[in-house]
Protein backbone atom coordinates (compact mmCIF):
# COMPACT_ATOMS: atom_id res chain seq x y z
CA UNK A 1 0.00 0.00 0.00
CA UNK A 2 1.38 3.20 -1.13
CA UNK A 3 1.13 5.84 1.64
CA UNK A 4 0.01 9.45 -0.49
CA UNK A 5 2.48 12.29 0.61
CA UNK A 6 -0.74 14.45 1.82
CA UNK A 7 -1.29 12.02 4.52
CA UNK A 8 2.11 11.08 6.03
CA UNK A 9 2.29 15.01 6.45
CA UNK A 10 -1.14 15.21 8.17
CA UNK A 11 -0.78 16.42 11.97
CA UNK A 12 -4.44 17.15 12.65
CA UNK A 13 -6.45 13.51 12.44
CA UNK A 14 -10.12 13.26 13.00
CA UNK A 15 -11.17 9.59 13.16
CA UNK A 16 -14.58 8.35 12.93
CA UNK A 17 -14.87 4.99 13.25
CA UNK A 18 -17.83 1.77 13.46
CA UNK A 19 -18.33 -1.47 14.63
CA UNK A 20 -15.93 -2.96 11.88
CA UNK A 21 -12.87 -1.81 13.69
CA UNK A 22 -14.59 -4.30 16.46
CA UNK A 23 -15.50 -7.50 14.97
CA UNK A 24 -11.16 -8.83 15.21
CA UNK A 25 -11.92 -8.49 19.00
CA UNK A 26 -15.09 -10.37 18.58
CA UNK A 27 -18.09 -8.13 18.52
CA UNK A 28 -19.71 -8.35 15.67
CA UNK A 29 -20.81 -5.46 13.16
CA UNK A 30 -24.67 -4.88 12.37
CA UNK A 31 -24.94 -4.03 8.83
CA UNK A 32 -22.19 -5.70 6.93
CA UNK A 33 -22.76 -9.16 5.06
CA UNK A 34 -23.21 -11.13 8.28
CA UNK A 35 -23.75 -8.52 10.40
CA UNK A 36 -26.55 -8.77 13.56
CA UNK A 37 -29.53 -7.15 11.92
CA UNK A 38 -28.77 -8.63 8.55
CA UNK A 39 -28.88 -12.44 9.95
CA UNK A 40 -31.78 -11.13 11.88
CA UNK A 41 -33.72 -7.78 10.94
CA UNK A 42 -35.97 -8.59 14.26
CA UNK A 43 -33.16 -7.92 16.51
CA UNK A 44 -32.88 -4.18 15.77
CA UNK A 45 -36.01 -3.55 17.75
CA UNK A 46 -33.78 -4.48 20.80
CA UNK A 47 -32.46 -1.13 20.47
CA UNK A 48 -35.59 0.68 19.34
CA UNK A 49 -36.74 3.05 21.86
CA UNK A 50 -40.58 2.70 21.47
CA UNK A 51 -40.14 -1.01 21.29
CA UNK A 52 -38.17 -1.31 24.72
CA UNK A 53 -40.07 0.45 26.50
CA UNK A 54 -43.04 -0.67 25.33
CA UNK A 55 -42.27 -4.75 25.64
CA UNK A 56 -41.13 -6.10 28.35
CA UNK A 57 -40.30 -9.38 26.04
CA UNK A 58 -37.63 -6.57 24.15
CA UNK A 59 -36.05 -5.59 27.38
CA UNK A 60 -35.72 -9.32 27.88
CA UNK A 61 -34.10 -10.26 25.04
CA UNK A 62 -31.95 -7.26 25.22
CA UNK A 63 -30.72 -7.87 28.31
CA UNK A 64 -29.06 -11.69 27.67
CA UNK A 65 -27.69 -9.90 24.23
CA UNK A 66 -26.07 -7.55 26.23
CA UNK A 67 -25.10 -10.74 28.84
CA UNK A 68 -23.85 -12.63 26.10
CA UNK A 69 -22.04 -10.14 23.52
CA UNK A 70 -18.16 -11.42 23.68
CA UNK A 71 -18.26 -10.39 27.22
CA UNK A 72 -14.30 -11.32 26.81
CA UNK A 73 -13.85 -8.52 23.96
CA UNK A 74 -10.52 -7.17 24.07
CA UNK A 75 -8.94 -4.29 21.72
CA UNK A 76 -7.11 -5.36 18.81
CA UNK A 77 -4.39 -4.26 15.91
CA UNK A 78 -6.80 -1.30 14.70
CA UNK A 79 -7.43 0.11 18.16
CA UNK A 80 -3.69 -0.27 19.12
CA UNK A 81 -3.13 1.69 15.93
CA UNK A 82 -4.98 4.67 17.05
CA UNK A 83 -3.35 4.83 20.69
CA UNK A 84 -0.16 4.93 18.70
CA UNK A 85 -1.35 8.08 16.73
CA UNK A 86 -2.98 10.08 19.62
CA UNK A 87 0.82 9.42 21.21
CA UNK A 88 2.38 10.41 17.96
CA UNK A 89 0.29 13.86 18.73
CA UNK A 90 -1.13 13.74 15.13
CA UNK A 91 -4.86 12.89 16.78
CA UNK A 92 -7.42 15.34 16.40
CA UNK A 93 -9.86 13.39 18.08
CA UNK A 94 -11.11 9.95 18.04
CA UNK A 95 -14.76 9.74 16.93
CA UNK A 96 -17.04 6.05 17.82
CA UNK A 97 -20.26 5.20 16.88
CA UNK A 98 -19.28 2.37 18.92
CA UNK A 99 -20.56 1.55 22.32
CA UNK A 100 -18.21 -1.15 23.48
CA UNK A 101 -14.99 0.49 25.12
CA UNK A 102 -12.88 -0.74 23.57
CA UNK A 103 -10.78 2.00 22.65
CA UNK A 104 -10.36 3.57 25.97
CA UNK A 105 -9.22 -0.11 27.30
CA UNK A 106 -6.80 0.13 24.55
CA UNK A 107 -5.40 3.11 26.14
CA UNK A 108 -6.94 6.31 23.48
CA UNK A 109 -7.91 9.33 25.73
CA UNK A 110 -9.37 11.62 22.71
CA UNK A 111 -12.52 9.51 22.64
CA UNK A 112 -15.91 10.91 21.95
CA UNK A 113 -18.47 8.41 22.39
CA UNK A 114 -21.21 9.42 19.52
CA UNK A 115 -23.68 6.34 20.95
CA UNK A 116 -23.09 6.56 24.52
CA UNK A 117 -21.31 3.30 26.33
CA UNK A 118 -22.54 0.33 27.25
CA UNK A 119 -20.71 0.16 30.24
CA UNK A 120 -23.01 1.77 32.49
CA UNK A 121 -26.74 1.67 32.97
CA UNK A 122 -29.04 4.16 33.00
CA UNK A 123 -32.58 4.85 34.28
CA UNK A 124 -35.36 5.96 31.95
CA UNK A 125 -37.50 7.38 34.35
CA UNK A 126 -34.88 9.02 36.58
CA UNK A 127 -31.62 9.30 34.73
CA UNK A 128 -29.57 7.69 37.51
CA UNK A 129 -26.80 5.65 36.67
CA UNK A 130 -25.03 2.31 37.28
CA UNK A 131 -22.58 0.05 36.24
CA UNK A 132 -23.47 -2.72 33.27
CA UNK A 133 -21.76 -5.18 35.39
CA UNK A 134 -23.70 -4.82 38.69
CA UNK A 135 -27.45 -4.81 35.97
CA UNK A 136 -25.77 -7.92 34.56
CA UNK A 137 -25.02 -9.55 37.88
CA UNK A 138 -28.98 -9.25 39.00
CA UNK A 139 -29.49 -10.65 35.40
CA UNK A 140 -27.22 -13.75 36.32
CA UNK A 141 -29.16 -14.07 39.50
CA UNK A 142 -32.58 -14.05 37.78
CA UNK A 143 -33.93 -10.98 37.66
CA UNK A 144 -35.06 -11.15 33.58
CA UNK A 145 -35.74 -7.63 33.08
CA UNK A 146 -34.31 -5.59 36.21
CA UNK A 147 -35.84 -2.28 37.51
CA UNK A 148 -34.22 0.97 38.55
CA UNK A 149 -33.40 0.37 42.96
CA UNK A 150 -34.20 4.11 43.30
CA UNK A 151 -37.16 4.90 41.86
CA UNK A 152 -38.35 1.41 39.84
CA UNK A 153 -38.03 2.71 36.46
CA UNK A 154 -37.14 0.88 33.20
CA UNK A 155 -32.95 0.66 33.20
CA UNK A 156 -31.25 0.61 29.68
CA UNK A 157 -28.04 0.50 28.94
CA UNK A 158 -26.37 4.41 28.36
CA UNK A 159 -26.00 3.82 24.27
CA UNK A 160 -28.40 5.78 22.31
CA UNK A 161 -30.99 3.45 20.61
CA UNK A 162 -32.85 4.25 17.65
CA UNK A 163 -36.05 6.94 18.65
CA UNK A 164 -33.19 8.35 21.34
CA UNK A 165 -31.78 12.07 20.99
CA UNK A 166 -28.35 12.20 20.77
CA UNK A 167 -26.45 14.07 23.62
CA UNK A 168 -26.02 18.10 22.10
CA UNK A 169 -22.51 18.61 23.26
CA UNK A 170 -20.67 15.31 22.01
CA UNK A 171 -22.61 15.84 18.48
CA UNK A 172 -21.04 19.51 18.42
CA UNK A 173 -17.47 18.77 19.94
CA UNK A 174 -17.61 15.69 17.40
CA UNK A 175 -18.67 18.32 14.47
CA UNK A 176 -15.88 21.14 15.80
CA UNK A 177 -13.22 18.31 15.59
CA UNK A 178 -14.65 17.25 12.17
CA UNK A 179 -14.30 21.03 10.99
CA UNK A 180 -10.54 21.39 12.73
CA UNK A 181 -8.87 18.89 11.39
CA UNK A 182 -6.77 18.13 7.85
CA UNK A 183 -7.14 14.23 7.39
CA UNK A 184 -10.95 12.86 8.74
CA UNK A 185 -9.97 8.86 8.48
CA UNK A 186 -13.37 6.67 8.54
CA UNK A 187 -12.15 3.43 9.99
CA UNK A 188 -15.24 0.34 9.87
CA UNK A 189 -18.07 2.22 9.09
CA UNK A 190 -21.16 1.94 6.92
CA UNK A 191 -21.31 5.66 7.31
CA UNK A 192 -25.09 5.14 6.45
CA UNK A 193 -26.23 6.53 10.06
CA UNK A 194 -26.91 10.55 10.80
CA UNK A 195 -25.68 12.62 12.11
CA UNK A 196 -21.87 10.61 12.39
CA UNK A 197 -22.01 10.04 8.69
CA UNK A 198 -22.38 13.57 8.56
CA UNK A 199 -19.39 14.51 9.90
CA UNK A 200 -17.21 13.21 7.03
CA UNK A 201 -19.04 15.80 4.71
CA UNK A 202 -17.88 18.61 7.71
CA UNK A 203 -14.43 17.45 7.14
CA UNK A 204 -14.25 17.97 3.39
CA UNK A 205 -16.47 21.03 3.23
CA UNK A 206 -13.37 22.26 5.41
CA UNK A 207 -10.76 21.23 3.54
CA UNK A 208 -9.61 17.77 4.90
CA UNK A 209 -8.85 15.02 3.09
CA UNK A 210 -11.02 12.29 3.70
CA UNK A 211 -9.51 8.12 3.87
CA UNK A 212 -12.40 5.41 4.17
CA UNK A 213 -11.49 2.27 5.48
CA UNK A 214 -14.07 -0.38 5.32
CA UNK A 215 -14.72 -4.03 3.49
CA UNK A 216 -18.05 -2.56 1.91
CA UNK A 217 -18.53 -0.05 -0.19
CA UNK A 218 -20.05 3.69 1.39
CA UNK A 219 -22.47 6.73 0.32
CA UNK A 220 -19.17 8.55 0.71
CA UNK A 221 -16.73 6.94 -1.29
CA UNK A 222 -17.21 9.41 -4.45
CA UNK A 223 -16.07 12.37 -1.84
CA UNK A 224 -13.12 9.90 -0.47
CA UNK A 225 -9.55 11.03 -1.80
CA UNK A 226 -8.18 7.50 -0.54
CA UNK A 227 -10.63 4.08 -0.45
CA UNK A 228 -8.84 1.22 1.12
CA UNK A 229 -10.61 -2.29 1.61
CA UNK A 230 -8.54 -4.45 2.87
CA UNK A 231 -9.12 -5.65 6.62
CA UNK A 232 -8.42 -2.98 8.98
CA UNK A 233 -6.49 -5.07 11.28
CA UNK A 234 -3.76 -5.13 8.95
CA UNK A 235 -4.51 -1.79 6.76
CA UNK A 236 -4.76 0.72 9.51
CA UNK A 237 -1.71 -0.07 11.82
CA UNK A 238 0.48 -0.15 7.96
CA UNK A 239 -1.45 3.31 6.90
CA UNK A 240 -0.82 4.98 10.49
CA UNK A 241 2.83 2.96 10.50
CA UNK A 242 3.92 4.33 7.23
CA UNK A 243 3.09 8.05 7.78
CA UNK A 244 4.59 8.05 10.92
């Protein structure tokens, strides 16, 4: 892989990236070929707001996906990559639709967490929130759809689910970052969900370049001045390792 001349002298990085920068630690991605809503379009109502709150059957089911979604997930190549660029001081800011973690366990600090985390629980009714683990522990002890302990509300994890508003600030930090940077990298995303897809038009309408690394095709490879498909466990570390 050739590394273009434009990028090895970028110092201001935005990256954006989706669930395919996950699936080498395990976690699979939603929309690609065997992705968890295309074996199974049903399962997207498990994080569809009027649907989980509505169903207790939904916040059922949700709750042993959570339980059982590679609970062992660790980071990988593509998320050690990125700790090696915020070190390297060329990171704008770090940019996840994701929800699992997995870059701060990989040691990245610039994170902005577009989705929320499922690491912590949070209460519907009240707002009050808790650990995943301690939810999943009551889970594990029987407790099939578990109720907020301060006020008996409907607990879900802190991600944003479809029919959710996204939180204000972390959209415009995310969109400032997008505007202030002179590469925006899209690492393992379908880039087919708003506003995050969004940003990569912010980018160019700036003047950044714009890289897309994914193994399908996007709505935003015509705007892309670099397409790479190979797997990101391998391409990212050798694009971020050769413009070092």
């Amino acid at each position: 892989m050739t590394v273009p001349d434009w990028l090895a002298a970028a110092r201001r990085i935005c990256v954006l990236t989706g669930a395919g920068i996950s699936t080498d630690s395990g976690i699979p991605d939603y929309r690609g070929p065997n992705g968890v809503w295309t074996r199974d379009p049903d399962a997207e109502k498990l994080v569809t707001l009027s649907y989980y709150v509505a169903d207790p059957e939904i916040r059922r089911r949700a709750w042993l996906m959570r339980r059982d979604t590679a609970p062992d997930a660790r980071p990988n190549a593509g998320h050690a990559a990125l700790v090696d660029l915020e070190r390297q001081g060329r990171l704008r800011a770090l940019l996840t639709q994701n929800v699992d973690g997995l870059h701060t366990d990989a040691g990245s600090t610039a994170v902005l967490e577009l989705h929320g985390s499922v690491r912590e629980v949070e209460c519907l009714a009240c707002a009050a929130r808790t650990p995943m683990a301690e939810a999943l522990a009551r889970v594990d002890a029987g407790e099939a759809d578990p109720a907020c302990t301060d006020c008996g509300g409907i607990l879900k994890s802190a991600t944003i689910s479809f029919g959710q508003a996204l939180d204000a600030d972390v959209i415009d930090a995310a969109a400032q970052a997008a505007a202030d940077c002179d590469v925006l990298l899209a690492v393992g995303t379908s880039l087919g969900v708003h506003p995050a897809a969004g940003l990569v038009e912010v980018a160019a309408a700036s003047g950044a370049r714009v890289v897309i690394v994914n193994a399908e095709p996007t709505p935003y490879d015509g705007l892309a001045d670099l397409v790479v498909r190979e797997p990101i466990g391998t391409a990212l570390p050798r694009l971020l390792a050769a413009a070092d």
